[in-house]
Protein backbone atom coordinates (compact mmCIF):
# COMPACT_ATOMS: atom_id res chain seq x y z
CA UNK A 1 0.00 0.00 0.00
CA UNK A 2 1.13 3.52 -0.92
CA UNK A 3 0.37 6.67 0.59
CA UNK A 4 -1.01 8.21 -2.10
CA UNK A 5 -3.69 4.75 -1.70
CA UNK A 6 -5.46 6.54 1.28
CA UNK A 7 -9.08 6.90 0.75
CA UNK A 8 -11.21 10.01 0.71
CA UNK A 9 -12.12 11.70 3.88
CA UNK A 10 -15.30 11.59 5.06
CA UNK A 11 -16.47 15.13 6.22
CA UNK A 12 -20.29 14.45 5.95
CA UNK A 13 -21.39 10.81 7.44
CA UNK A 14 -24.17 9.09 4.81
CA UNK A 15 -27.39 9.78 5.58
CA UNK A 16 -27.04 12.61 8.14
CA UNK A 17 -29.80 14.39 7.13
CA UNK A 18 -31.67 11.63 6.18
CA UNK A 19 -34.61 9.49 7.36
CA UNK A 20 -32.55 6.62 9.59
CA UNK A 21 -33.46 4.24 12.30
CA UNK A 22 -30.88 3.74 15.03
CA UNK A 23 -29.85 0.20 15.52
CA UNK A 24 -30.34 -1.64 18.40
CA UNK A 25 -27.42 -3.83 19.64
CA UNK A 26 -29.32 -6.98 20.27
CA UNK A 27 -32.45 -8.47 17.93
CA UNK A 28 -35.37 -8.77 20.25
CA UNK A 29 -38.91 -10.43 18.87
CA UNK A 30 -40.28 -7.35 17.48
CA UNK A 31 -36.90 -6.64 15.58
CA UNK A 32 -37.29 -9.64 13.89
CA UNK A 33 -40.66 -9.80 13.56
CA UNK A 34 -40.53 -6.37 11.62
CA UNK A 35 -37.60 -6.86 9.62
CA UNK A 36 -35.38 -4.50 11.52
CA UNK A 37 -31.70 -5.16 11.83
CA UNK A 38 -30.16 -4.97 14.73
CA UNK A 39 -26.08 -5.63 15.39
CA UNK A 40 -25.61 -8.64 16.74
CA UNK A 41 -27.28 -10.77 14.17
CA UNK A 42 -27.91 -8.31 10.97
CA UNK A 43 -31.23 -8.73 9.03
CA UNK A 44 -33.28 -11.14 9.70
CA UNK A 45 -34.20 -13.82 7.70
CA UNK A 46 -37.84 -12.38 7.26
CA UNK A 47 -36.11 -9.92 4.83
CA UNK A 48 -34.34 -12.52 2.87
CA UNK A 49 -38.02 -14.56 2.20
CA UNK A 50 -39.66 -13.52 -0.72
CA UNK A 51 -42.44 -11.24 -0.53
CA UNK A 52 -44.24 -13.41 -2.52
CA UNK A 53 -43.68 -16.10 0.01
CA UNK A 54 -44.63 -13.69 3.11
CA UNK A 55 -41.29 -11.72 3.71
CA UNK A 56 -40.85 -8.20 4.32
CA UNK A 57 -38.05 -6.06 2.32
CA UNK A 58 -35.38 -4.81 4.48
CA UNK A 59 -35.81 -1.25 5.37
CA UNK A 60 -34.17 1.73 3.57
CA UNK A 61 -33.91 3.60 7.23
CA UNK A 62 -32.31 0.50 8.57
CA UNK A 63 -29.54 0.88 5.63
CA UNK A 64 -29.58 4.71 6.28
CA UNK A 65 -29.40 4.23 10.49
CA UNK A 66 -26.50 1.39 9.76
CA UNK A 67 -23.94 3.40 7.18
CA UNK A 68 -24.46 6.33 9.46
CA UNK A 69 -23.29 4.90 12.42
CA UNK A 70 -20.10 3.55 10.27
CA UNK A 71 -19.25 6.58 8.59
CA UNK A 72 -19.64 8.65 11.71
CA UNK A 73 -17.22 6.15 13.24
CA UNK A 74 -14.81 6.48 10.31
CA UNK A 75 -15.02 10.28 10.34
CA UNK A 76 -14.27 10.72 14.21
CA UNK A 77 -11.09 9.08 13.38
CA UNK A 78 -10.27 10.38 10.07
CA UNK A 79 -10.40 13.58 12.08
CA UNK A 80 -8.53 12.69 14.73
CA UNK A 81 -10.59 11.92 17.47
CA UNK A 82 -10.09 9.61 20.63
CA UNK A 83 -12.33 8.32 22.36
CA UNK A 84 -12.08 8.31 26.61
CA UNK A 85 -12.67 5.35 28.82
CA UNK A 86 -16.22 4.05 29.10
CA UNK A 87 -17.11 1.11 31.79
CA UNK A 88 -20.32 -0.02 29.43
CA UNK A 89 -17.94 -0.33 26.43
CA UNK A 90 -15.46 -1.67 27.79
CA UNK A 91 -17.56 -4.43 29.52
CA UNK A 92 -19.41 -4.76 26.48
CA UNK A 93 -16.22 -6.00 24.24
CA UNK A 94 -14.41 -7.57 27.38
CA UNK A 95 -11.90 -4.51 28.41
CA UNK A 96 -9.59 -2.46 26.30
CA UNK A 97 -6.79 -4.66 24.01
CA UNK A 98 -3.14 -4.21 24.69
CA UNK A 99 -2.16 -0.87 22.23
CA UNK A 100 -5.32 0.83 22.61
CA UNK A 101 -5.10 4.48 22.87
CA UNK A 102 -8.03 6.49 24.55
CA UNK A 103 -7.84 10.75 25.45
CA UNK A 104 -8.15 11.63 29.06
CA UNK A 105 -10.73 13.73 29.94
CA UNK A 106 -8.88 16.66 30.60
CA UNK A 107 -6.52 17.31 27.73
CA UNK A 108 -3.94 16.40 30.04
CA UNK A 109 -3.36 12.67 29.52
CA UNK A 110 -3.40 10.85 26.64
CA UNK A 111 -3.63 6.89 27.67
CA UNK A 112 -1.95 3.81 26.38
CA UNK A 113 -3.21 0.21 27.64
CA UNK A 114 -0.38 -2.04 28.24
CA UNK A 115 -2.74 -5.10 29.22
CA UNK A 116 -5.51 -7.61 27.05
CA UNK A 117 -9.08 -7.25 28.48
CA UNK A 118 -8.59 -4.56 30.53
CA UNK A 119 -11.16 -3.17 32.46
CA UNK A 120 -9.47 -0.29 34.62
CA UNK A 121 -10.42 3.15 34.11
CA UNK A 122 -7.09 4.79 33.17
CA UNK A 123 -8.28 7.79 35.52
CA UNK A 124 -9.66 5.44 38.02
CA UNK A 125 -8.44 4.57 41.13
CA UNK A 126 -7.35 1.29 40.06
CA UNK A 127 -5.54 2.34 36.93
CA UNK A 128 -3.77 -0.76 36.36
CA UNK A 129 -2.68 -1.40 32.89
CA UNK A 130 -2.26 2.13 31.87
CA UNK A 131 0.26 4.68 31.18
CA UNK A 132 -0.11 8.73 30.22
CA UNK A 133 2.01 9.07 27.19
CA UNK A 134 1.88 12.99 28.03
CA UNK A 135 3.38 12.26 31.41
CA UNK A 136 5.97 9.45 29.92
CA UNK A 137 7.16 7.74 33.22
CA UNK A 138 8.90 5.41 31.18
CA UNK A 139 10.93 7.85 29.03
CA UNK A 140 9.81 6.92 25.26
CA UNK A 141 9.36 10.32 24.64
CA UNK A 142 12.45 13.45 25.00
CA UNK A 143 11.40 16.64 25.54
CA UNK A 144 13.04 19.48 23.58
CA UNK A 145 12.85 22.14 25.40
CA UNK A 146 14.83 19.52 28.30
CA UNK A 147 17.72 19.69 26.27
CA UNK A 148 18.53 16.35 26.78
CA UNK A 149 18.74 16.62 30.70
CA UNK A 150 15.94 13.63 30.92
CA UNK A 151 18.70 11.10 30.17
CA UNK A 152 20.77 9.20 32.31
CA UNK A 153 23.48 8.92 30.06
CA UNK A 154 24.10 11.85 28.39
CA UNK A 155 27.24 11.63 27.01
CA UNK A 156 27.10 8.67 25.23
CA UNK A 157 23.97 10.16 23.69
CA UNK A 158 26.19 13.36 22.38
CA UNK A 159 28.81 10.88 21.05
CA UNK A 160 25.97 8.57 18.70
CA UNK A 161 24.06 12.32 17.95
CA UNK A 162 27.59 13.69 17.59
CA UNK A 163 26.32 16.96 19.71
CA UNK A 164 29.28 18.61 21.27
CA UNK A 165 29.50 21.29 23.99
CA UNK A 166 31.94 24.37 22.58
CA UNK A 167 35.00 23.04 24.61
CA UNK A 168 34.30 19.45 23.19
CA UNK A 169 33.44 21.03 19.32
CA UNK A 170 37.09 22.89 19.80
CA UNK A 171 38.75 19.61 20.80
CA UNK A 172 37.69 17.39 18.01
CA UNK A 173 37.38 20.21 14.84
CA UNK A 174 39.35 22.91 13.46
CA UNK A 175 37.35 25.90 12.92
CA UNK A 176 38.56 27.80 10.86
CA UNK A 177 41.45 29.02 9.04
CA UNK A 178 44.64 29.45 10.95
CA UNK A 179 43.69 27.08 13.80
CA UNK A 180 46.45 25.15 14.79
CA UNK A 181 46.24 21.39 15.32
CA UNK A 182 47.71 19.97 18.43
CA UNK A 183 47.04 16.59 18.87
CA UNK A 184 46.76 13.88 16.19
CA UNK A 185 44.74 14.16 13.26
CA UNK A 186 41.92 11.35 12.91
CA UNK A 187 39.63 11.17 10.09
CA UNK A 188 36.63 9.07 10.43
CA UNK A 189 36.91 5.76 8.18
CA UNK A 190 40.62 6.16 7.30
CA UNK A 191 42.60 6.21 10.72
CA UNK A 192 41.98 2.92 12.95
């Protein structure tokens, strides 16, 4: 896949203005009985009978309520939206998989799940599982305005980024002309 591959954003979901029914999670008798889908088990097989034979045609607000709720989904991401933590949700799909990443609600915390089926309300008391990116206890993250004081080895960090204080930049290059060179001359890739 290429970049160029992504598809178009979606700044209107389908049917937004339109005539929709909202879709219940579970089928109950009267969904069925209707020919209303519902989430957990589509259509129902009323609406793949025949008329002729006594079935009902699916319904155009069902389509409408279904592609909206889709497209509304794909458009609060497209945009960049996160959702927080919500108990009903999360109970509903068996807790938050490892990787997930929900907003806090203050715009203070941004949370990362480090646990399968988890349950915990990142902002909970029992936060288990969770880490606040924006916080970073772990250190994944450097801050630029810390100018590298938020590692614990800093020099050897200079050395691979080849960032030198002034003293250490007049130590290891000639400046300019004139300078006079008083130790031994090593160029990278030649001298051992």
């Amino acid at each position: 896949m290429k970049a160029s591959d992504k598809p178009r954003q979606l700044a209107v979901p389908f049917a937004s203005t339109g005539d929709k029914n909202r879709i219940p999670d579970k089928a109950t008798q009267q969904t069925r009985e209707s020919g209303n889908a519902a989430y957990d088990s589509g259509f129902p097989p009323v609406t793949m009978t025949a008329v002729s034979a006594g079935g009902i045609p699916p319904h155009g607000k069902d389509f409408n309520g279904l592609m909206y709720d889709i497209t509304a989904a794909i458009r609060f991401a497209q945009a960049g939206g996160l959702y927080t933590y919500n108990a009903g949700f999360a109970g509903a799909i068996g807790g938050y998989a490892k990787g997930a990443i929900l907003a806090g609600v203050a715009t203070t915390a941004v949370w990362l799940n480090t646990t399968d089926d988890n349950l915990t309300d990142p902002e909970g008391s029992d936060s288990a599982g969770w880490v606040n990116l924006l916080e970073d206890p772990k250190r994944i993250f450097l801050r630029q305005k810390n100018n590298l004081s938020d590692l614990q080895n800093k020099g050897t960090v200079r050395d691979n980024l080849q960032v030198y204080s002034k003293e250490q930049s007049d130590q290891r290059y000639v400046h300019r002309e004139g300078d006079k060179i008083t130790g031994e001359l090593k160029i990278r890739g030649v001298n051992a």
